[in-house]
Every structure is written in C-alpha cells, then in structure tokens.
C-alpha atoms as a PDB file:
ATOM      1  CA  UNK A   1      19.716  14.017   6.399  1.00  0.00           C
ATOM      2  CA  UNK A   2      17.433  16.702   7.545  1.00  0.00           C
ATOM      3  CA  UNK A   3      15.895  17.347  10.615  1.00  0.00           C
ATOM      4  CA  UNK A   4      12.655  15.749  10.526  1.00  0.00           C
ATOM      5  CA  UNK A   5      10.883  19.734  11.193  1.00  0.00           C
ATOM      6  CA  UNK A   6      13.271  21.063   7.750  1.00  0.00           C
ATOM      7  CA  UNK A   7      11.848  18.233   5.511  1.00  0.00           C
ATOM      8  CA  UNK A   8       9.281  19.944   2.971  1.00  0.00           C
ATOM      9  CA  UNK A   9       5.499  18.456   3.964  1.00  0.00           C
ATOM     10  CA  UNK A  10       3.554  17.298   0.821  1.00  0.00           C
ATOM     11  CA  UNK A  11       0.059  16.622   0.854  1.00  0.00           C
ATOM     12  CA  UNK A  12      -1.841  14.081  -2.046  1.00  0.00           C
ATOM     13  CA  UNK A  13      -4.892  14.659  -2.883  1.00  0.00           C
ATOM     14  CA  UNK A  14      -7.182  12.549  -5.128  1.00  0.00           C
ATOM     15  CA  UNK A  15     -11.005  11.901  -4.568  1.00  0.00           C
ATOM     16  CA  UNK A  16     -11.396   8.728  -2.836  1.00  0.00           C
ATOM     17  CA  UNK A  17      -7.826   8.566  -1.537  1.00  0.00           C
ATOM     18  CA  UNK A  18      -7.514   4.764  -2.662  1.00  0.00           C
ATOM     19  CA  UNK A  19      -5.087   4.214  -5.572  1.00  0.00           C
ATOM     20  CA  UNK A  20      -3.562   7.930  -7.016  1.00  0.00           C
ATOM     21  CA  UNK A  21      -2.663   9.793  -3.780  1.00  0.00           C
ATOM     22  CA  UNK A  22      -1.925   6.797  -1.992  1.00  0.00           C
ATOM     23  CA  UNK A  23       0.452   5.933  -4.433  1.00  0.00           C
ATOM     24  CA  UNK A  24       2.219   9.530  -4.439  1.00  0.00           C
ATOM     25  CA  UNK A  25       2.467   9.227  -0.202  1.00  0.00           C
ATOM     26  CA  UNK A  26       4.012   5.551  -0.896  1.00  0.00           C
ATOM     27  CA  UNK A  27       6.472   6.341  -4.020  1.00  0.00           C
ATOM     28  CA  UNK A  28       7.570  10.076  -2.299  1.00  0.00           C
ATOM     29  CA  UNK A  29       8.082   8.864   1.820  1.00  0.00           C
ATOM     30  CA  UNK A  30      11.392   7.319   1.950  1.00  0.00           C
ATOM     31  CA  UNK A  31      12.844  10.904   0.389  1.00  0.00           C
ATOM     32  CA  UNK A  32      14.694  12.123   3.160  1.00  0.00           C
ATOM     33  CA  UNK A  33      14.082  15.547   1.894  1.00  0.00           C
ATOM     34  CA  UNK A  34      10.065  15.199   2.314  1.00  0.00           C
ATOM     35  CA  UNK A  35       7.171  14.169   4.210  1.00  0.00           C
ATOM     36  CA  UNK A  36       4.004  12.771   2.769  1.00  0.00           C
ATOM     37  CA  UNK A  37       0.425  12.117   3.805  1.00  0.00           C
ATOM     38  CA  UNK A  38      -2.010  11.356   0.884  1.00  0.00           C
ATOM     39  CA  UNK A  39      -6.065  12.173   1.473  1.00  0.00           C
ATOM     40  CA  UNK A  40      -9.304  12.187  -0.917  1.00  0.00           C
ATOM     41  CA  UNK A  41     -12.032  14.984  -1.153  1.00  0.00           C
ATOM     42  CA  UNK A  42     -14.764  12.400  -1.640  1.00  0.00           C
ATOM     43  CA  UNK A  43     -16.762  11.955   2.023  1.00  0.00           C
ATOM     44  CA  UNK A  44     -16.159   8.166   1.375  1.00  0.00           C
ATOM     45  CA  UNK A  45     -12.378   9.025   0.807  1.00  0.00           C
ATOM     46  CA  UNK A  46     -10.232   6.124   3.120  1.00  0.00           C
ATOM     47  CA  UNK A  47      -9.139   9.365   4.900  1.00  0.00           C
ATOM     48  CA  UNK A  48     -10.655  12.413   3.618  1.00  0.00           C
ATOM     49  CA  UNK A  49      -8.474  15.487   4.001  1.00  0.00           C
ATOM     50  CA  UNK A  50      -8.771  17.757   7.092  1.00  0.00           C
ATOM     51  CA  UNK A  51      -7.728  21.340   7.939  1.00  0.00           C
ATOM     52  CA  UNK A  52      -4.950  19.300   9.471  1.00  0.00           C
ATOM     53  CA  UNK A  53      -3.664  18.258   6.988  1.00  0.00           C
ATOM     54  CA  UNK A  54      -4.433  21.369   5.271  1.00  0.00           C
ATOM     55  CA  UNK A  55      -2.406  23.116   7.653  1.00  0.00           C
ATOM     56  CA  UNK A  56       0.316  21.081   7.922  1.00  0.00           C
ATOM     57  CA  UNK A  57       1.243  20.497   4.177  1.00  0.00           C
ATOM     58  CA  UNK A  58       3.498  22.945   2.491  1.00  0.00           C
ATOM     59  CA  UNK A  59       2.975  21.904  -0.550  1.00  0.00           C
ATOM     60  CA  UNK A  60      -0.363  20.035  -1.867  1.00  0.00           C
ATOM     61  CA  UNK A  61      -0.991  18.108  -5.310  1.00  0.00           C
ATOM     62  CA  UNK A  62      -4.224  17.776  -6.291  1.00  0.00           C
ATOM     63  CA  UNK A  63      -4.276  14.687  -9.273  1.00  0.00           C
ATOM     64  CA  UNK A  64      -7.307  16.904 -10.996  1.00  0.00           C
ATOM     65  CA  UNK A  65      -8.735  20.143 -11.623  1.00  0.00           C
ATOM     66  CA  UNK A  66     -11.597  18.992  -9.297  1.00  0.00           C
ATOM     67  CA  UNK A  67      -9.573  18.085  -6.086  1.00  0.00           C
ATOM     68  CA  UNK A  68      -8.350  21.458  -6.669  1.00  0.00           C
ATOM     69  CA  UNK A  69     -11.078  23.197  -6.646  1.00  0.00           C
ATOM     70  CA  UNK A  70     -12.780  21.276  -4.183  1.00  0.00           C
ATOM     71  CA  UNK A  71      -9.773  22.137  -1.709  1.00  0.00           C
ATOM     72  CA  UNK A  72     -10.594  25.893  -2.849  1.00  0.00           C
ATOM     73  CA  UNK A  73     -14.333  25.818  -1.767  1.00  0.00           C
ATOM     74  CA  UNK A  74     -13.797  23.821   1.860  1.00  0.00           C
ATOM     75  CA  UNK A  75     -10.229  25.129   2.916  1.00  0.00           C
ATOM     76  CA  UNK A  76     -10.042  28.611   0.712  1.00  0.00           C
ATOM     77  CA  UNK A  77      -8.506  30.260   3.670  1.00  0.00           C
ATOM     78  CA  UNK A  78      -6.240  27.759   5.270  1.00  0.00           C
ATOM     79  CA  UNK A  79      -4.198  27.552   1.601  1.00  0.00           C
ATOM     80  CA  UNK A  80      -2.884  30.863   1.767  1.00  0.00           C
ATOM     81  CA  UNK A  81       0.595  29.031   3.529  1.00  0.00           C
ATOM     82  CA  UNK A  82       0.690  26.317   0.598  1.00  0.00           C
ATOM     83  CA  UNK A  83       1.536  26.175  -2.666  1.00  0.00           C
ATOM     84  CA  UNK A  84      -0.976  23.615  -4.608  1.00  0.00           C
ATOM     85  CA  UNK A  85       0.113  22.386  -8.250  1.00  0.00           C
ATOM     86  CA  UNK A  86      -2.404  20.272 -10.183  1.00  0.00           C
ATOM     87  CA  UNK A  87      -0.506  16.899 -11.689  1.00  0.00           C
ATOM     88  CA  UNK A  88      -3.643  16.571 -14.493  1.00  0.00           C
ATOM     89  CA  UNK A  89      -3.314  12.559 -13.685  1.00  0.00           C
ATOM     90  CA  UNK A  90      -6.632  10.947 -14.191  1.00  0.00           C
ATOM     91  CA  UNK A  91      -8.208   8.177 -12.337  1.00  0.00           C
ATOM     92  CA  UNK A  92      -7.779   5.447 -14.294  1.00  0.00           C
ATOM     93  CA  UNK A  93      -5.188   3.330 -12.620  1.00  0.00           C
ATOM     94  CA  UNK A  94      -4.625   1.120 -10.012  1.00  0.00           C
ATOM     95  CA  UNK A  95      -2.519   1.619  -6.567  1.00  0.00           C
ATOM     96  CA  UNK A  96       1.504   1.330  -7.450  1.00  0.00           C
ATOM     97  CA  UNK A  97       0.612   0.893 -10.996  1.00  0.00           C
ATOM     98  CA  UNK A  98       3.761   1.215 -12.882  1.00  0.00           C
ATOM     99  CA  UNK A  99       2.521   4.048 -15.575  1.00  0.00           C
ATOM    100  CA  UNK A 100       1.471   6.078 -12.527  1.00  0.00           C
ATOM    101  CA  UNK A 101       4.217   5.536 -10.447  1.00  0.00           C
ATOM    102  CA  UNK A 102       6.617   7.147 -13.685  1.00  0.00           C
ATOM    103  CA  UNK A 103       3.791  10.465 -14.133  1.00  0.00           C
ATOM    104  CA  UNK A 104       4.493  10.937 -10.728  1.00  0.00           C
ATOM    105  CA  UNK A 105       7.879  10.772 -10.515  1.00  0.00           C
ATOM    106  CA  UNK A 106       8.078  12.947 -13.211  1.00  0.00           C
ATOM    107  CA  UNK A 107       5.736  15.641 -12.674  1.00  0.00           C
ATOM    108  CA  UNK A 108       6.524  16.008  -8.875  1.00  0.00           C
ATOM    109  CA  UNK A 109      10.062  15.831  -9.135  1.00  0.00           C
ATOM    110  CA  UNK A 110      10.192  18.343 -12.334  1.00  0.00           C
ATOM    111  CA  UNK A 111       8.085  20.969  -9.751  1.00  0.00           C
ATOM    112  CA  UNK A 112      10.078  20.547  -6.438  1.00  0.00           C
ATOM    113  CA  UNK A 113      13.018  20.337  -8.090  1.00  0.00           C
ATOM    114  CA  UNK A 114      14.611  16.549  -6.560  1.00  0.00           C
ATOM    115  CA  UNK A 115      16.769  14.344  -7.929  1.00  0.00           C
END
C-alpha cells in the first residue's frame, strides 16, 4: 500500500453535499490508492467546500456543470494545482443508491484509470 502522502486526494463536489458527493467519498475511501473528502457549493451544504479542501484535492469532481462553475467563480485561482472533471450525474438520487453508486464507479474509475 502507499504511503498515506503518495495516495492521489479526490475532492466531491455536489451542491448540498448530502446524497451524490457523499456517496463518491463513501464508495472511493477504502481504495488504498486514494483519499476522499466530499463537500457541496450550496451555503446550506452539510460541509460546504473550503480553500482547504480546494487546496488539498488533486483531483476534484464536480456531479454538474454548476458545481463546476461555481468552484470557478469562488476558488478560480486556487484550481490551477487540480485537475476538475465534471461526472454530468444529476441530483436525483438518494445517498448509496445503487444506480449511483454504478455511474460512479464507472465514470471515476474510467478517468483515473483504477481497477
């Protein structure tokens, strides 16, 4: 296994960090490759991202267009380190449901390459 500072830090991002993102953190942090944190845009997000969390991801997926461009407007500068990839998952499922849990095991493992 990795040292814990080699494993690749991936940052969720949905709006009010409550079923998509937290589902992505759950589903992607027993990788031993990776390490996850999961965060919403919305201001009544359960945690709504930070610059530290901006700065500490190395990679960021945004589950919309939106998050993305929300992430743009607040944190333009800080991204510059991190790659961001929109998943285009829309927010109409529920935490661990099992049709999300298969988009995003598809679409994020298809992008960072895992197994």
């Amino acid at each position: 296994m990795p040292h814990p500072d080699e494993r690749l830090k991936i940052l969720f991002v949905c709006s009010r960090n409550q079923w998509r993102s937290p589902t992505a953190e759950q589903l992607w942090r027993k990788h031993p490759d990776l390490m996850t944190r999961s965060g919403g845009t919305s201001p009544s997000a359960r945690h709504t991202v930070s610059s530290e969390d901006i700065r500490w991801a190395d990679v960021i997926f945004a589950m919309e267009e939106k998050h993305n461009s929300r992430l743009v407007a607040e944190y333009g500068r800080l991204l510059s380190h991190a790659s961001i990839h929109v998943l285009d998952i829309p927010d109409e499922y529920k935490y661990m449901d099992p049709e999300l849990i298969d988009l995003l095991e598809q679409s994020v493992s298809s992008i960072l390459d895992l197994k």
